[in-house]
C-alpha atoms as a PDB file:
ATOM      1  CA  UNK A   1     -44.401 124.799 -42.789  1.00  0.00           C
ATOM      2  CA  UNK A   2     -47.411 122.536 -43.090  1.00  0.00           C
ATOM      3  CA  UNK A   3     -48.218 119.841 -45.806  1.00  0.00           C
ATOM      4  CA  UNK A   4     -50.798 120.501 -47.667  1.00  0.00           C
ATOM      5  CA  UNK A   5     -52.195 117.616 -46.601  1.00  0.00           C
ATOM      6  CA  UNK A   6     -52.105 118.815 -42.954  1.00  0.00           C
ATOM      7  CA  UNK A   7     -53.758 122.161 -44.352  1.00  0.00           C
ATOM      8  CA  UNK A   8     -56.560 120.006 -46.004  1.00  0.00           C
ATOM      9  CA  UNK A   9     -57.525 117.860 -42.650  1.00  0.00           C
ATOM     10  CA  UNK A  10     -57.414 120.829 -40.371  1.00  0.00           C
ATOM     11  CA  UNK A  11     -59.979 122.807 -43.269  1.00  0.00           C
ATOM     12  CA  UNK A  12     -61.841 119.510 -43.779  1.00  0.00           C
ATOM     13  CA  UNK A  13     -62.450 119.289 -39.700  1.00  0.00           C
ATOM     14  CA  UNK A  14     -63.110 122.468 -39.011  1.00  0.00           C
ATOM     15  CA  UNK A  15     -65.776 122.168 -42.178  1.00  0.00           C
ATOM     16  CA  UNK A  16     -67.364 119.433 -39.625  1.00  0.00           C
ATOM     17  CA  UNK A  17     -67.329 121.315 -36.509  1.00  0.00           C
ATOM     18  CA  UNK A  18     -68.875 124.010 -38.083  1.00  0.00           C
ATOM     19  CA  UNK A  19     -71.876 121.664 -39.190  1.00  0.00           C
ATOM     20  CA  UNK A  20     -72.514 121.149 -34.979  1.00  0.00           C
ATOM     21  CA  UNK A  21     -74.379 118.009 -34.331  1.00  0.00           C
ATOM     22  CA  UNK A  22     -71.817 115.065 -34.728  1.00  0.00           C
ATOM     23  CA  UNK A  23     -74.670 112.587 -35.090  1.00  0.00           C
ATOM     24  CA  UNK A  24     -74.749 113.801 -38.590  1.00  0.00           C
ATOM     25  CA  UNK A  25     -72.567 112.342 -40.944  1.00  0.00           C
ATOM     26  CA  UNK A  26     -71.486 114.617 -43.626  1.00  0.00           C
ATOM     27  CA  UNK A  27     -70.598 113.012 -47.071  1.00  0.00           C
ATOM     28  CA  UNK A  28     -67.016 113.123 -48.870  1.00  0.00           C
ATOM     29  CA  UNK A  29     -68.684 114.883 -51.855  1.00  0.00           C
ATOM     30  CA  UNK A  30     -70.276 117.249 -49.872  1.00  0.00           C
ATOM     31  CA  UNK A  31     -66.941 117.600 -48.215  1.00  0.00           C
ATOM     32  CA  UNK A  32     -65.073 118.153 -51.196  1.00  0.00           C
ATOM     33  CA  UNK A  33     -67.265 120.570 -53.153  1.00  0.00           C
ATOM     34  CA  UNK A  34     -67.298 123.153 -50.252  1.00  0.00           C
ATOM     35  CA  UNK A  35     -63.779 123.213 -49.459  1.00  0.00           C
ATOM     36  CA  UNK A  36     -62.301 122.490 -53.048  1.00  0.00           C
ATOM     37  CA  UNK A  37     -60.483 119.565 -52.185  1.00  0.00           C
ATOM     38  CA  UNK A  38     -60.111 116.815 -54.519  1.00  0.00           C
ATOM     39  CA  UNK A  39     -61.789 113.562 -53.552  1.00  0.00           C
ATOM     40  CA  UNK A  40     -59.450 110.909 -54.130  1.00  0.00           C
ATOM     41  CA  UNK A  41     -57.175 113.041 -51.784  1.00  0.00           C
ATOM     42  CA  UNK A  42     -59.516 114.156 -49.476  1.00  0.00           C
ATOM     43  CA  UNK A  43     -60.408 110.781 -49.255  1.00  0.00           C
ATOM     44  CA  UNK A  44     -57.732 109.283 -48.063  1.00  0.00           C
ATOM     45  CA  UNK A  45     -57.176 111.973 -45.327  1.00  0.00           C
ATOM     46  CA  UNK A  46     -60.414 110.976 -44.027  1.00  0.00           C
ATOM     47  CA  UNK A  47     -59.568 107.399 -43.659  1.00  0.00           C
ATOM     48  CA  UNK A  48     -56.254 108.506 -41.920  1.00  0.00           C
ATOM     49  CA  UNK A  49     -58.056 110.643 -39.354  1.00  0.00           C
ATOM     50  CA  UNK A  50     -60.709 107.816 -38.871  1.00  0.00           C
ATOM     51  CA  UNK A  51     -58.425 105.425 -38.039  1.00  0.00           C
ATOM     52  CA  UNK A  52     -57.099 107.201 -35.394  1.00  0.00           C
ATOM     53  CA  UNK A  53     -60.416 107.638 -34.215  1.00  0.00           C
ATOM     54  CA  UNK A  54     -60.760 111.229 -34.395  1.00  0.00           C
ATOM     55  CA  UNK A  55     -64.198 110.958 -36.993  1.00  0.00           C
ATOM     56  CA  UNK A  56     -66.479 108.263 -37.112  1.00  0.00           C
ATOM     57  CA  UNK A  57     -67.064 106.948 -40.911  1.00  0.00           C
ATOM     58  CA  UNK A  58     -70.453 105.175 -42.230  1.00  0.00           C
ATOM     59  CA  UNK A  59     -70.214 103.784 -46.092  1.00  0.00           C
ATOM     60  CA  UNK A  60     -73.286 103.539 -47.978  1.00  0.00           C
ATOM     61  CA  UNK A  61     -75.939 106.237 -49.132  1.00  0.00           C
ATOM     62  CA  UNK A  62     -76.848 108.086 -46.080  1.00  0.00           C
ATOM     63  CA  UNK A  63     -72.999 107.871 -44.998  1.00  0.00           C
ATOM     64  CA  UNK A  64     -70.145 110.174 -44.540  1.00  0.00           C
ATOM     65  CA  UNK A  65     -68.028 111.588 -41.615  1.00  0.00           C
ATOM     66  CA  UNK A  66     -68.575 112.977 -38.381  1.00  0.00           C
ATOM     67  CA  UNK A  67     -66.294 113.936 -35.301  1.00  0.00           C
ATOM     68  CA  UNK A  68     -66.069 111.305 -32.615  1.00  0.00           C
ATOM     69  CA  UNK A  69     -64.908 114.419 -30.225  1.00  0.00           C
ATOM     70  CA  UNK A  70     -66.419 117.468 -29.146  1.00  0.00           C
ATOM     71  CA  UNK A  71     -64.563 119.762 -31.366  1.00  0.00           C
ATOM     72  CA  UNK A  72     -63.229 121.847 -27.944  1.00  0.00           C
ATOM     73  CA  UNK A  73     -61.282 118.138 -27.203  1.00  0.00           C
ATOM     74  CA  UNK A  74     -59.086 118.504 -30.112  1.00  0.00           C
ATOM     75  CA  UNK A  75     -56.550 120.475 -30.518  1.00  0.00           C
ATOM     76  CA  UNK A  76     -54.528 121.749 -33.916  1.00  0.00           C
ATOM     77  CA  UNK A  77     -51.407 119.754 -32.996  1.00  0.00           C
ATOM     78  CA  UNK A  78     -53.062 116.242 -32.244  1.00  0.00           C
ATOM     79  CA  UNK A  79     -54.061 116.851 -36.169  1.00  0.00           C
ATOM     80  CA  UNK A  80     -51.379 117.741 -37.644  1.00  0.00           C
ATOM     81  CA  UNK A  81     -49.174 115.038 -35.802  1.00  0.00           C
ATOM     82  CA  UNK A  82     -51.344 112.145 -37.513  1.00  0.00           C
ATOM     83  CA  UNK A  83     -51.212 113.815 -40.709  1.00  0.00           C
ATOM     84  CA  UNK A  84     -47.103 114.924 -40.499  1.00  0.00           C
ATOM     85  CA  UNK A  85     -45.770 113.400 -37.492  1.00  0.00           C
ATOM     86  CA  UNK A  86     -44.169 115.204 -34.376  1.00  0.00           C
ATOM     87  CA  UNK A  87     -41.515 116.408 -36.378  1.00  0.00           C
ATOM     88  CA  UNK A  88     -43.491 119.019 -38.074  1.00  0.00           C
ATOM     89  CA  UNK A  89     -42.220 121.786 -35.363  1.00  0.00           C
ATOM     90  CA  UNK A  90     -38.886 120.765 -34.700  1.00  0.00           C
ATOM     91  CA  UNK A  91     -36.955 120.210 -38.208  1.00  0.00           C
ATOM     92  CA  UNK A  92     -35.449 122.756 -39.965  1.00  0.00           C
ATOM     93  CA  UNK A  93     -37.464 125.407 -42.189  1.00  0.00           C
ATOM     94  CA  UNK A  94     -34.804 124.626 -45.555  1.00  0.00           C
ATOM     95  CA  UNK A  95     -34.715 120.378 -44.732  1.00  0.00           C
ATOM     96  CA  UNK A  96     -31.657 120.560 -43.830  1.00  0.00           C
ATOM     97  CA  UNK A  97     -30.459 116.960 -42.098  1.00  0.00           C
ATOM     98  CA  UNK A  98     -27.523 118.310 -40.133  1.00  0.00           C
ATOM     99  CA  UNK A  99     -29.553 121.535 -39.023  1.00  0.00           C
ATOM    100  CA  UNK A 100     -30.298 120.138 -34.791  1.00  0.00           C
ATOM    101  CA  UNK A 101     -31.759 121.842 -31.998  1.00  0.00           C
ATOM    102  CA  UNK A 102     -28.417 121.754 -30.473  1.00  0.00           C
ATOM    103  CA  UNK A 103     -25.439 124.048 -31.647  1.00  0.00           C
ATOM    104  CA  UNK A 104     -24.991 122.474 -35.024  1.00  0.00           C
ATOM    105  CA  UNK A 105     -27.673 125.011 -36.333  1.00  0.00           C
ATOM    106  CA  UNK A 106     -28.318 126.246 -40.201  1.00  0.00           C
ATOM    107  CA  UNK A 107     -28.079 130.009 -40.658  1.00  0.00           C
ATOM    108  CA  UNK A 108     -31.659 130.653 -40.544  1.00  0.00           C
ATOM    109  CA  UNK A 109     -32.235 128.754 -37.361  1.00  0.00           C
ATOM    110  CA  UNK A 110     -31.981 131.414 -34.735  1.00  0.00           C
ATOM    111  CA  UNK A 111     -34.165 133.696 -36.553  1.00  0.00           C
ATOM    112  CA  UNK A 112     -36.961 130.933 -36.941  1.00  0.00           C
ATOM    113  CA  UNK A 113     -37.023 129.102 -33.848  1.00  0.00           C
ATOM    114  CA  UNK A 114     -38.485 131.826 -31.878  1.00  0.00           C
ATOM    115  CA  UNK A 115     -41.336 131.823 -34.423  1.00  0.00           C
ATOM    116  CA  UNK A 116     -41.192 127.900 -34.584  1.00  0.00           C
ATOM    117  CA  UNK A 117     -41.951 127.487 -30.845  1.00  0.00           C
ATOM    118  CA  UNK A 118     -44.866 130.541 -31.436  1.00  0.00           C
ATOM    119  CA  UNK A 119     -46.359 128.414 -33.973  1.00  0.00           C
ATOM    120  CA  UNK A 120     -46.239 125.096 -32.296  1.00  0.00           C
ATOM    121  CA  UNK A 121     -47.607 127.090 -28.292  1.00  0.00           C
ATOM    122  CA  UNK A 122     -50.229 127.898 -30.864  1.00  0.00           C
ATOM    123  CA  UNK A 123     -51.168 124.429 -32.050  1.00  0.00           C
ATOM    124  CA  UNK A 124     -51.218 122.811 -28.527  1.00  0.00           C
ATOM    125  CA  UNK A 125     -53.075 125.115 -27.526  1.00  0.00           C
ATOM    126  CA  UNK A 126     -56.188 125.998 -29.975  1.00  0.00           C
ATOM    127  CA  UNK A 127     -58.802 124.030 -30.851  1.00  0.00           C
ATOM    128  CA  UNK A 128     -61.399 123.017 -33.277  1.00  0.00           C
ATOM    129  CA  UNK A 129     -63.873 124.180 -31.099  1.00  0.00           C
ATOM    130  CA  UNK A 130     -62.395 127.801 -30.401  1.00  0.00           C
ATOM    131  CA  UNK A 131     -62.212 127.722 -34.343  1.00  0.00           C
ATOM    132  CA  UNK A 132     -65.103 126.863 -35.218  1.00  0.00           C
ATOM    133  CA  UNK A 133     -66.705 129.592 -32.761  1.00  0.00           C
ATOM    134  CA  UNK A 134     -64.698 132.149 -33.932  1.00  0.00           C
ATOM    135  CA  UNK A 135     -65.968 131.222 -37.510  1.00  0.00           C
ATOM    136  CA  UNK A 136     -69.538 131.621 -36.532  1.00  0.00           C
ATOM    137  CA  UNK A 137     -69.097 135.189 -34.670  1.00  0.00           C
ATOM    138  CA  UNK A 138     -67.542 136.893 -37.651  1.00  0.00           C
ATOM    139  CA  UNK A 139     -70.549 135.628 -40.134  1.00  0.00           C
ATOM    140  CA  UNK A 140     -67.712 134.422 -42.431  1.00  0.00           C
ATOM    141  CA  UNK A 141     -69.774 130.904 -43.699  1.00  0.00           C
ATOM    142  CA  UNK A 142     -67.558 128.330 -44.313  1.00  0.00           C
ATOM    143  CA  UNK A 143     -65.116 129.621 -46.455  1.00  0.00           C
ATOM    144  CA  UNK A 144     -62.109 128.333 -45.477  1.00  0.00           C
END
């Protein structure tokens, strides 16, 4: 359902609101090492996510990324619209073109758009911050 690249920003942000303080700036490598993500990609997430000014990005030694939010202000879906769009919960499962909302439907569409509209209530509606709490309650680290 998600890109992998949506999978990899939601990880890589929850990684940051599990750090707290968002005066800190947390580097790429850092980043990258914890959460297995390769750099170059990882990267370049990053820079997508700071441009639309949900983390703040310093270059240089001492610089890295931070959330510009509190992590309770953003929510799964703003995330993985900048990363995949707003079509991520309202195309169908198999790609197919000429599967629509309306009655021109593939034959896997009634089954999944319960599940589709599940998913996406649950996007809109949880957050980094609920996350990241529920993270820190179970004693899990930061394995994600």
């Amino acid at each position: 359902m998600l890109s992998n690249t949506s999978k990899y920003a939601l990880r890589a942000l929850i990684y940051l609101a599990l750090q707290g303080d968002n005066s800190t700036k947390i580097g790429i490598k850092q980043i990258s090492k914890e959460l297995a993500i390769p750099m170059p990609f990882l990267g370049k997430i990053m820079q997508t996510l700071a441009k639309q000014k949900l983390l703040d990005s310093t270059k240089g030694p001492h610089g890295g990324f931070s959330l510009i939010k509190k992590p309770e202000d953003i929510s799964l879906m703003e995330i993985v619209e900048i990363i995949d769009g707003s079509d991520t919960f309202s195309v169908c499962i198999l790609g197919n073109e000429k599967c629509t909302l309306d009655a021109n439907h593939c034959s896997v569409h009634q089954n999944y758009a319960e599940i589709r509209e599940n998913l996406k209530n649950l996007f809109l509606t949880e957050n980094l911050g609920e996350i990241a709490s529920r993270f820190k309650d179970k004693s899990l680290g930061i394995v994600l």
